[in-house]
PDB file of N, CA and C in Angstrom:
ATOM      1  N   UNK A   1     129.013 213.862 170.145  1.00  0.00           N
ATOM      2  CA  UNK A   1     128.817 213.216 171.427  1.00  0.00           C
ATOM      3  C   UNK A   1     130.098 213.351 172.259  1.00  0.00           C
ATOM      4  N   UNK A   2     129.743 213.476 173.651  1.00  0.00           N
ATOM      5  CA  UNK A   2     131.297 214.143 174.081  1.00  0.00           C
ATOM      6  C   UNK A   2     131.333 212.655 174.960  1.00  0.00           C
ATOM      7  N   UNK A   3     132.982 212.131 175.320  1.00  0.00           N
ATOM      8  CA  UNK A   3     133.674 211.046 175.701  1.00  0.00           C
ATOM      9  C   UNK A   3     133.090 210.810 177.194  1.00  0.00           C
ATOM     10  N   UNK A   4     133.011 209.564 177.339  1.00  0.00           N
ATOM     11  CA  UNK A   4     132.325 208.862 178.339  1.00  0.00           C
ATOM     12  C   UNK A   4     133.487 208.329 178.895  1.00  0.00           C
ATOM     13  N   UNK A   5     133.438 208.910 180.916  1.00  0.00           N
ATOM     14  CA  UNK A   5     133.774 209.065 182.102  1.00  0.00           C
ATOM     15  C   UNK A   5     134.243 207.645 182.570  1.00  0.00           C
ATOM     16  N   UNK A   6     132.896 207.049 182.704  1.00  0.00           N
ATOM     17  CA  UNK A   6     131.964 206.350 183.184  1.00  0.00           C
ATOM     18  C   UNK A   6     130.946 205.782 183.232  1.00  0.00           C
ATOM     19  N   UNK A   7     130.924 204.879 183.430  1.00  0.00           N
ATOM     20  CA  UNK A   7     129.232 204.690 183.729  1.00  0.00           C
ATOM     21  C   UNK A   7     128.421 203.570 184.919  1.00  0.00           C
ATOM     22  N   UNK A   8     127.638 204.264 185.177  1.00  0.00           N
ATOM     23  CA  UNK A   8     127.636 203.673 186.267  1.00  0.00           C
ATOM     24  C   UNK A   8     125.876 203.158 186.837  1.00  0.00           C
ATOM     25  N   UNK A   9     125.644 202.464 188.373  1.00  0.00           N
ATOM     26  CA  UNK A   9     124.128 202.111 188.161  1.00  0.00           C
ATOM     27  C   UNK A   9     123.941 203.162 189.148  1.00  0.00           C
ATOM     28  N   UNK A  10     122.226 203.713 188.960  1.00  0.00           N
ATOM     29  CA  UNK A  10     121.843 204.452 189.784  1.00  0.00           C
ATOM     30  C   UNK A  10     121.371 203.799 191.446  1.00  0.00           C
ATOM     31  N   UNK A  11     121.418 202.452 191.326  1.00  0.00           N
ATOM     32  CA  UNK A  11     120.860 202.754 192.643  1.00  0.00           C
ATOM     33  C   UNK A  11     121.217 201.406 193.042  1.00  0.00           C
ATOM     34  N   UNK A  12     123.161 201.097 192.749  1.00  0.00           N
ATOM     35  CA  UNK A  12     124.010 200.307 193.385  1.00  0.00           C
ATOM     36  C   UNK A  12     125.570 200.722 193.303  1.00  0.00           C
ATOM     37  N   UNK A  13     126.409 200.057 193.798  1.00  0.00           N
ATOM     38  CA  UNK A  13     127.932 200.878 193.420  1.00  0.00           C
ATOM     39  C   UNK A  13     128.632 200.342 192.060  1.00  0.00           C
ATOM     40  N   UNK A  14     127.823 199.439 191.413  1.00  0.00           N
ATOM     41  CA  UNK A  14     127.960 198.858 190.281  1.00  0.00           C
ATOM     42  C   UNK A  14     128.844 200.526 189.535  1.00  0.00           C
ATOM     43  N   UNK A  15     130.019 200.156 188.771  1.00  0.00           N
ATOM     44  CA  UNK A  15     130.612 201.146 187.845  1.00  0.00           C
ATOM     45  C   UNK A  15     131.464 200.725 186.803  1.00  0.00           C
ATOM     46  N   UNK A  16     131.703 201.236 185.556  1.00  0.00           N
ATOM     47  CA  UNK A  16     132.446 200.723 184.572  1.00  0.00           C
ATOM     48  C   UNK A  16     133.110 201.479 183.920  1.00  0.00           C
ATOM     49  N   UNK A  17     134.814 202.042 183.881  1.00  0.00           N
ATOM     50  CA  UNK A  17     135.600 203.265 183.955  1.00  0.00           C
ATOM     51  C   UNK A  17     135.918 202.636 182.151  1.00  0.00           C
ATOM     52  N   UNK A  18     135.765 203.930 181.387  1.00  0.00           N
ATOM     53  CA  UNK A  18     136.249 204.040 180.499  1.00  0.00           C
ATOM     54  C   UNK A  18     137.811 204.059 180.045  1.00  0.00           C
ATOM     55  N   UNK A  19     138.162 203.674 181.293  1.00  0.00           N
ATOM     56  CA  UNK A  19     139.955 204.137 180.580  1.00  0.00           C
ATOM     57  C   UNK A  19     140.433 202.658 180.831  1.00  0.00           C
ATOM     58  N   UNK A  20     139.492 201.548 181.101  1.00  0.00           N
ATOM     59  CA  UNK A  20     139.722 200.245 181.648  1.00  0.00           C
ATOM     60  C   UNK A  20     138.895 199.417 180.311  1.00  0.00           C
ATOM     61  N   UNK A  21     137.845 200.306 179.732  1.00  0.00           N
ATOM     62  CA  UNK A  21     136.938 199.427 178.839  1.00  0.00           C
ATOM     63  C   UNK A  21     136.286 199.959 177.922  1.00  0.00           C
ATOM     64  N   UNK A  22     136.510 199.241 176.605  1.00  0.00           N
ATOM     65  CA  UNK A  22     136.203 200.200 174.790  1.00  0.00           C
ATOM     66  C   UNK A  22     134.625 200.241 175.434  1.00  0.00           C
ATOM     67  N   UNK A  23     134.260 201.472 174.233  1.00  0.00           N
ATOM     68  CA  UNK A  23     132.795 201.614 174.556  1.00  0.00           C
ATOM     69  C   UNK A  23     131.911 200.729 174.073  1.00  0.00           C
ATOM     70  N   UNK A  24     132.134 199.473 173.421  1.00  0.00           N
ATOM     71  CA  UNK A  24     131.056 198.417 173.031  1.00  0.00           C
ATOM     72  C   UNK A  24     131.658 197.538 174.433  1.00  0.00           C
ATOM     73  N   UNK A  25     132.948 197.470 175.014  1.00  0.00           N
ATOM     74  CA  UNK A  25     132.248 196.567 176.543  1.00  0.00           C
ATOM     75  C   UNK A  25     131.713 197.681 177.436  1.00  0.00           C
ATOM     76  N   UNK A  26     131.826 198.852 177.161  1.00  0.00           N
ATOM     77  CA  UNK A  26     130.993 199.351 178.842  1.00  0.00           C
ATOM     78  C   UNK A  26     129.490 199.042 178.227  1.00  0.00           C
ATOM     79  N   UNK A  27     128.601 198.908 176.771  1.00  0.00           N
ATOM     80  CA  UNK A  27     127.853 199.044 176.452  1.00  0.00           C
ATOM     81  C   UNK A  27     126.879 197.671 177.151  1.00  0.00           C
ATOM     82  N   UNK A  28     127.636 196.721 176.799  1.00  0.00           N
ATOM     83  CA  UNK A  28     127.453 195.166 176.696  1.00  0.00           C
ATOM     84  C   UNK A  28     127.606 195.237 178.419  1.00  0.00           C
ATOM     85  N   UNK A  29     128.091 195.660 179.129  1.00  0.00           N
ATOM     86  CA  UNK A  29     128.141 195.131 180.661  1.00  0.00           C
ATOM     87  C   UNK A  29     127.085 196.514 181.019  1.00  0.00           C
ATOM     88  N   UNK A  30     127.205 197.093 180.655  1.00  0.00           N
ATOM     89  CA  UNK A  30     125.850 198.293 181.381  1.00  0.00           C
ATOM     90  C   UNK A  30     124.058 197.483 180.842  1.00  0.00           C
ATOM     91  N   UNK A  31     124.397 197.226 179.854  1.00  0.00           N
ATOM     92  CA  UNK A  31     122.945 195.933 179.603  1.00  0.00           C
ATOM     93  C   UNK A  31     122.776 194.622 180.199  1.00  0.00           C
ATOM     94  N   UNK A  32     123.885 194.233 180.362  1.00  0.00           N
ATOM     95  CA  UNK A  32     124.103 193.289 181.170  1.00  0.00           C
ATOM     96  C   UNK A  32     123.555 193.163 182.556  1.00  0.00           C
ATOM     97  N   UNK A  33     123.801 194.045 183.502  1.00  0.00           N
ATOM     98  CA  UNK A  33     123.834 194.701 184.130  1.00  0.00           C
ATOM     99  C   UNK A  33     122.618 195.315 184.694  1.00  0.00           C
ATOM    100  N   UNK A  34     121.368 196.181 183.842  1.00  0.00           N
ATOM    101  CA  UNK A  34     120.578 196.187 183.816  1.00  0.00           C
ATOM    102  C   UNK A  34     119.227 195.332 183.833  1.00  0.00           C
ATOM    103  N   UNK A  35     119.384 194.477 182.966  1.00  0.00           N
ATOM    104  CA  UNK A  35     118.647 193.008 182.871  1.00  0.00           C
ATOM    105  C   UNK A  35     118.797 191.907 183.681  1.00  0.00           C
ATOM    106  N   UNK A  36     120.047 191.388 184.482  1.00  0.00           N
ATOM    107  CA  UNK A  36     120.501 190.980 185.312  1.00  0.00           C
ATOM    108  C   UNK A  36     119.820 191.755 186.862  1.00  0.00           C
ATOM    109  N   UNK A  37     119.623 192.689 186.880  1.00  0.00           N
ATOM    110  CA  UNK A  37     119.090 193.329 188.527  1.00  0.00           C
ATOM    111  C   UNK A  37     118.207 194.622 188.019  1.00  0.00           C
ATOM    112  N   UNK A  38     117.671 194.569 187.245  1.00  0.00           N
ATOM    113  CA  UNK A  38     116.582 195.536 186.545  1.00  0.00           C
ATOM    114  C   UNK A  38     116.819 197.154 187.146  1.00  0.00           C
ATOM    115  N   UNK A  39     118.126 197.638 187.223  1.00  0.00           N
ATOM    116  CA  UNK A  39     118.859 198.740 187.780  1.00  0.00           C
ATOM    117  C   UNK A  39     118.778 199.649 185.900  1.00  0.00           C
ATOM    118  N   UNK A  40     118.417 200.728 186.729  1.00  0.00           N
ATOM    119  CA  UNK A  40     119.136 201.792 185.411  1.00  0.00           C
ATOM    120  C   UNK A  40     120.355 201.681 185.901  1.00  0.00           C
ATOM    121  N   UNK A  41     120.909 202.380 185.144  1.00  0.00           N
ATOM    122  CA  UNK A  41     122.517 202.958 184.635  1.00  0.00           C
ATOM    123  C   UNK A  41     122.415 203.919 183.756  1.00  0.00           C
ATOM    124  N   UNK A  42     123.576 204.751 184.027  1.00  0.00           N
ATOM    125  CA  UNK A  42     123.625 206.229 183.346  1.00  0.00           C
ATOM    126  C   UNK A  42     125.229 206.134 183.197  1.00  0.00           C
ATOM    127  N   UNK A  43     125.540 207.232 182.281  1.00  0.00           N
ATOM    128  CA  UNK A  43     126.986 207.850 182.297  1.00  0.00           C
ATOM    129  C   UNK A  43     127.519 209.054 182.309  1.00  0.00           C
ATOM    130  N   UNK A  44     128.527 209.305 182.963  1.00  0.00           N
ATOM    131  CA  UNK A  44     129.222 210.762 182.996  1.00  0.00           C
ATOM    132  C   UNK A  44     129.978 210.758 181.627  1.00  0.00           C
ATOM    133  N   UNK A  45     129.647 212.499 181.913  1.00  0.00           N
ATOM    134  CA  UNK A  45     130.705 212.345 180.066  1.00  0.00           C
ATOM    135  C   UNK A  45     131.638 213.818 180.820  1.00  0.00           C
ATOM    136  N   UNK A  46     132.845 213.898 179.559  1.00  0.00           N
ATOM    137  CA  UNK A  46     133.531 215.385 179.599  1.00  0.00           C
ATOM    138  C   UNK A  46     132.842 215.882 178.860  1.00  0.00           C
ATOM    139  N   UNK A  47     133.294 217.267 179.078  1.00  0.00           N
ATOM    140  CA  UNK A  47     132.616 218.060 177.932  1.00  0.00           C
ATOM    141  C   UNK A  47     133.592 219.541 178.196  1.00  0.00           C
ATOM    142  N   UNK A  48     133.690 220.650 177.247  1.00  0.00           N
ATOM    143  CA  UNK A  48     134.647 221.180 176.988  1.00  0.00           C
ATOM    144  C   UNK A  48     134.436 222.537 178.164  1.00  0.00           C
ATOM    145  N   UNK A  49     133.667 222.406 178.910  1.00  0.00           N
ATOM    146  CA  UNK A  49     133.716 223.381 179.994  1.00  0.00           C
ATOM    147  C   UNK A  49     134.022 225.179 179.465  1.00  0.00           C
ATOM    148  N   UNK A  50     133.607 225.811 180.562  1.00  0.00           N
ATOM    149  CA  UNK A  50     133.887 227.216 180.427  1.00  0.00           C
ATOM    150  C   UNK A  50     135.337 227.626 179.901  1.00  0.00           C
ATOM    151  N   UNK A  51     136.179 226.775 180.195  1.00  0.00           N
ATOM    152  CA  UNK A  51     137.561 227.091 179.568  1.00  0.00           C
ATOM    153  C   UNK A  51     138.173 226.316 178.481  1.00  0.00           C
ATOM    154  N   UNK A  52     137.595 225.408 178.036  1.00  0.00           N
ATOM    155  CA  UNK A  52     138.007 224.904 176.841  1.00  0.00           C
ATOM    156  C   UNK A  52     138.901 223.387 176.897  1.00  0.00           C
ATOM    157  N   UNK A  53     138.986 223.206 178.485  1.00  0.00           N
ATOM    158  CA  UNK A  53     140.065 222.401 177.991  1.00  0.00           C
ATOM    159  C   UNK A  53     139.587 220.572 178.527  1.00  0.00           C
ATOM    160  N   UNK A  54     138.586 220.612 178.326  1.00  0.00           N
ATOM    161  CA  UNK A  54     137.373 219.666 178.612  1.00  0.00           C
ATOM    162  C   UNK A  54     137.363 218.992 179.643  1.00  0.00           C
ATOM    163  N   UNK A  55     137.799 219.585 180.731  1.00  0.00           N
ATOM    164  CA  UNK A  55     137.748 219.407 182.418  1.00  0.00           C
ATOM    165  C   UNK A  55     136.131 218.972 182.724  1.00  0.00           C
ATOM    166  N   UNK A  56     135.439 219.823 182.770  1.00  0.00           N
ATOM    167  CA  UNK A  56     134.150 220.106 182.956  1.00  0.00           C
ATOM    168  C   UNK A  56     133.572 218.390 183.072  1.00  0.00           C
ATOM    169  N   UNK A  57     132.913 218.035 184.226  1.00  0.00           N
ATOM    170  CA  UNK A  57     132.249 216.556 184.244  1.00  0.00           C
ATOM    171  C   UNK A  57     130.704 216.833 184.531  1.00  0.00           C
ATOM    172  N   UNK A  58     130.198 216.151 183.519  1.00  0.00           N
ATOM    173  CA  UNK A  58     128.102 216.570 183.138  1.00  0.00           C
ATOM    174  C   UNK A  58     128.075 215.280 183.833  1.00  0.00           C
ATOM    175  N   UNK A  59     126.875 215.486 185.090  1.00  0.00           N
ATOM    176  CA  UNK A  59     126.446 213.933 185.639  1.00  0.00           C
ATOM    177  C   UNK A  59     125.036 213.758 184.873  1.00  0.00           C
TER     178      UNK A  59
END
């Protein structure tokens, strides 16, 4: 599984930056979150891109 960006709601500015929060709180506030305003949420991940050096951002 490649490292998570972000994550964020699809259809508010709601967002939750991985370099601010372990992945059991982005987990717990993206459910939160969801159930609270019945919004999906998704996440960006890296991933090792055409050159290897895992630049590359998958929405």
């Amino acid at each position: 599984m490649e490292p998570v960006v972000k994550s964020y709601c699809l259809e508010c500015e709601w967002e939750i930056s991985a370099t601010d929060y372990t992945a059991d709180e982005r987990t717990a506030a993206m459910v939160d979150h969801a159930i609270d305003t019945g919004h999906d949420v998704d996440s960006i991940t890296r991933t090792g891109g055409a050159d290897g050096d895992g630049s590359g951002v998958v929405l």
